[in-house]
C-alpha atoms as a PDB file:
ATOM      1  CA  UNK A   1      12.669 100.521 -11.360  1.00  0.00           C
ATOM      2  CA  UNK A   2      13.804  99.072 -14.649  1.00  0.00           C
ATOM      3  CA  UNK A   3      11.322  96.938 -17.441  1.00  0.00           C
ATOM      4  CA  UNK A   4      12.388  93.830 -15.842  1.00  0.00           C
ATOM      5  CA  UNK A   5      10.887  94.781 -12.516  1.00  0.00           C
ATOM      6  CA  UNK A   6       7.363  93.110 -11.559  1.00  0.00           C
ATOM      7  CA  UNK A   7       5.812  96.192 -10.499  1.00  0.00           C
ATOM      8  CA  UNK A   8       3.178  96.066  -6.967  1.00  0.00           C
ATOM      9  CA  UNK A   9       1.331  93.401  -6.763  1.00  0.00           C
ATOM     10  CA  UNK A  10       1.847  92.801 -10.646  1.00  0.00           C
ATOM     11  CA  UNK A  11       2.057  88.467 -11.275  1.00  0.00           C
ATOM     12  CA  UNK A  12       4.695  87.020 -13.003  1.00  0.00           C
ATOM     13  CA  UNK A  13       3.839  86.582 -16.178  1.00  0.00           C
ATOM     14  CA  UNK A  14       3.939  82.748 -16.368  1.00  0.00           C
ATOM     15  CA  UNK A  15       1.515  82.238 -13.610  1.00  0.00           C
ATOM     16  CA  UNK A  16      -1.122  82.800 -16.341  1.00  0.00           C
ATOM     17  CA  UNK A  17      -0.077  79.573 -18.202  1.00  0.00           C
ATOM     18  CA  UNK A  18       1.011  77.634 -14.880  1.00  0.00           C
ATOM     19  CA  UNK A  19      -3.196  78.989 -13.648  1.00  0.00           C
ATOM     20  CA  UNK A  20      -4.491  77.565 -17.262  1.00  0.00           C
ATOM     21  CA  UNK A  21      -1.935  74.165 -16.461  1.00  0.00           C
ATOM     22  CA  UNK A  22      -3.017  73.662 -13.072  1.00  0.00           C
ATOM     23  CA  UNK A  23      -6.922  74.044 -13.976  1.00  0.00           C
ATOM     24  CA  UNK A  24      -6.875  71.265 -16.720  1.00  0.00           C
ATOM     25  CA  UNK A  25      -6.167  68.970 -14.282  1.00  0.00           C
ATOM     26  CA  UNK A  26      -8.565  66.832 -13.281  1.00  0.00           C
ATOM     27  CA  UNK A  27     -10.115  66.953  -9.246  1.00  0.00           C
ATOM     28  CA  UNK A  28      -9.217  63.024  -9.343  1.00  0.00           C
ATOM     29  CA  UNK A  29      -5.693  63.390 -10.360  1.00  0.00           C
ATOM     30  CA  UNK A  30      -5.446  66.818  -7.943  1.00  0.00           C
ATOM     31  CA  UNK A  31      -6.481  64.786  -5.494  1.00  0.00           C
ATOM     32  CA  UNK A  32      -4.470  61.973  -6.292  1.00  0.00           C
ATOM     33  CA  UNK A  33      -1.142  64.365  -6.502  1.00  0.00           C
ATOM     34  CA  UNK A  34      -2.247  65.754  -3.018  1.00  0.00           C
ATOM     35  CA  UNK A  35      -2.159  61.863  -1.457  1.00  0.00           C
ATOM     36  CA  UNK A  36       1.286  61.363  -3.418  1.00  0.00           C
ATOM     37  CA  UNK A  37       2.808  65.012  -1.689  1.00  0.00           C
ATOM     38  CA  UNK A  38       1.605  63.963   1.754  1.00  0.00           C
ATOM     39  CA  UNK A  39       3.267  60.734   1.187  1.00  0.00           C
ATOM     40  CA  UNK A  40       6.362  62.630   0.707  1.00  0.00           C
ATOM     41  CA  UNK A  41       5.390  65.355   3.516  1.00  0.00           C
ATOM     42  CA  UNK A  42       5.109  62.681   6.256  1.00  0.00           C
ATOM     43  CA  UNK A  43       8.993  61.372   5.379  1.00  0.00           C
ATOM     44  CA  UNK A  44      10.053  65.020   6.420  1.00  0.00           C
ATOM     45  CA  UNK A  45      10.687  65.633   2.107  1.00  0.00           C
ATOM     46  CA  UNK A  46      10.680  69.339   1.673  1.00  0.00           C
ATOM     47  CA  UNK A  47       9.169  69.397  -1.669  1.00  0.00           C
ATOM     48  CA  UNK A  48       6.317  67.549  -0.474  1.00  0.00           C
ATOM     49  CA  UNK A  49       5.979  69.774   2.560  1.00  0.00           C
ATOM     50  CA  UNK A  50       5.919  72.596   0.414  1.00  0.00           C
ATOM     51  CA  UNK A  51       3.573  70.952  -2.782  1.00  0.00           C
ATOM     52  CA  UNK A  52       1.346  70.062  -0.334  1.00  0.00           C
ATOM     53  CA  UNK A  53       0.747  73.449   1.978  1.00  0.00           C
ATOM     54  CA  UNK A  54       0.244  75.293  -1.443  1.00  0.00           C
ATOM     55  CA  UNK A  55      -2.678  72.944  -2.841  1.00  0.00           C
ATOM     56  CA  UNK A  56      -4.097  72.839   0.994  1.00  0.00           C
ATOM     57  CA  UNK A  57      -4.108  76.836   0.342  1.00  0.00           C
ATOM     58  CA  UNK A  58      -5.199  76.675  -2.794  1.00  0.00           C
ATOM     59  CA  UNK A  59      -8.110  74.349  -2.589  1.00  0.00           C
ATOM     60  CA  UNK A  60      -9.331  76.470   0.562  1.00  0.00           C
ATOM     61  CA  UNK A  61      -9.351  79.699  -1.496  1.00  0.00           C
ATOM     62  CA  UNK A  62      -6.476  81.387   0.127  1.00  0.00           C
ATOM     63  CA  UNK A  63      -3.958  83.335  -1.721  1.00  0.00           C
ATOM     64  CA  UNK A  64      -0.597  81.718  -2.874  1.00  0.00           C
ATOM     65  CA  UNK A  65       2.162  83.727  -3.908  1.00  0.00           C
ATOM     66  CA  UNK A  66       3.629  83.059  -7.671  1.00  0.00           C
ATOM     67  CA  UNK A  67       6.721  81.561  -6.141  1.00  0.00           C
ATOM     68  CA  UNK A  68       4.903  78.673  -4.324  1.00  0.00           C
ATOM     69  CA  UNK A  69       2.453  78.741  -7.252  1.00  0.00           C
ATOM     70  CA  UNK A  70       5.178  78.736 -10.157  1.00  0.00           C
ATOM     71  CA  UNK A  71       6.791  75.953  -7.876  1.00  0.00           C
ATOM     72  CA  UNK A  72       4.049  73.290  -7.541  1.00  0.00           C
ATOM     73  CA  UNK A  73       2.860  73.420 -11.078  1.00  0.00           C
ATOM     74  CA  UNK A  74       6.733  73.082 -11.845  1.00  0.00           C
ATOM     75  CA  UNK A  75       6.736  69.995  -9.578  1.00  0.00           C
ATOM     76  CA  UNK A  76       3.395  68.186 -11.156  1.00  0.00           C
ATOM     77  CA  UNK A  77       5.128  68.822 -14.624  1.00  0.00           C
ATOM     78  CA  UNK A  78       7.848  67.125 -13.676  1.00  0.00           C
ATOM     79  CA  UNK A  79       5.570  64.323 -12.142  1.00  0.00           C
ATOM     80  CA  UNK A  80       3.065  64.208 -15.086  1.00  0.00           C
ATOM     81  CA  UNK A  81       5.160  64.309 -17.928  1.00  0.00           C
ATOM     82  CA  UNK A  82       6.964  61.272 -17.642  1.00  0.00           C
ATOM     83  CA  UNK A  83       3.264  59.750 -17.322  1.00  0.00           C
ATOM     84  CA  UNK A  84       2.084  61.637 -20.663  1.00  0.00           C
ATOM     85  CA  UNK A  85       5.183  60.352 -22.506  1.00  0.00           C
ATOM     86  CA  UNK A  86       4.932  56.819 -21.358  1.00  0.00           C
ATOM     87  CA  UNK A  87       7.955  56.932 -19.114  1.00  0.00           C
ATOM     88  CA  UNK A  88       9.758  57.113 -16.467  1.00  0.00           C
ATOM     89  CA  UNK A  89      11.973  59.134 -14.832  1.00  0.00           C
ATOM     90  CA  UNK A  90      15.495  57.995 -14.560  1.00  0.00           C
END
C-alpha cells in the first residue's frame, strides 16, 4: 500500500468539507434541491437518479459511500453557485 492509498474504511479526505458544505444548507433549500432531482429523476436523467437516492439515504440515516457523497455535494455546487454569484449557467 503506498501514502496515496485510503486505508480500510478510512474517508476521503474531502468528505469532511463536502459534510461541513452539505450541513450549512438549509432543510428548505435541501428540500427544495430534493423536488428539483426528482424532477430530473422522473425524465430517466441519471444525475438526478443518482442526487436523489443519496439524499433519500442520507436523510433516512443510512450510510452513503464518499463517492455518492463527494458526488451530490459536487452537483448542488454546481447548482448553487451560479445562484450565489447572481448567475446563470451557460
Amino acid at each position: 500500500m503506498s501514502k496515496d492509498d485510503l486505508v480500510g474504511k478510512e474517508p476521503h479526505p474531502a468528505c469532511e468539507t463536502a459534510r461541513a458544505y452539505y450541513n450549512s444548507i438549509s432543510l428548505v433549500r435541501l428540500e427544495q434541491l430534493r423536488e428539483a432531482f426528482a424532477s430530473c429523476a422522473i425524465e430517466d436523467n441519471r444525475l438526478g437518479e443518482i442526487c436523489l437516492g443519496t439524499m433519500n439515504r442520507l436523510s433516512s440515516g443510512n450510510k452513503v459511500s464518499d463517492r455518492y457523497f463527494l458526488g451530490l455535494v459536487w452537483a448542488i455546487r454546481d447548482l448553487e453557485e451560479p445562484r450565489q454569484k447572481g448567475t446563470t449557467n451557460e
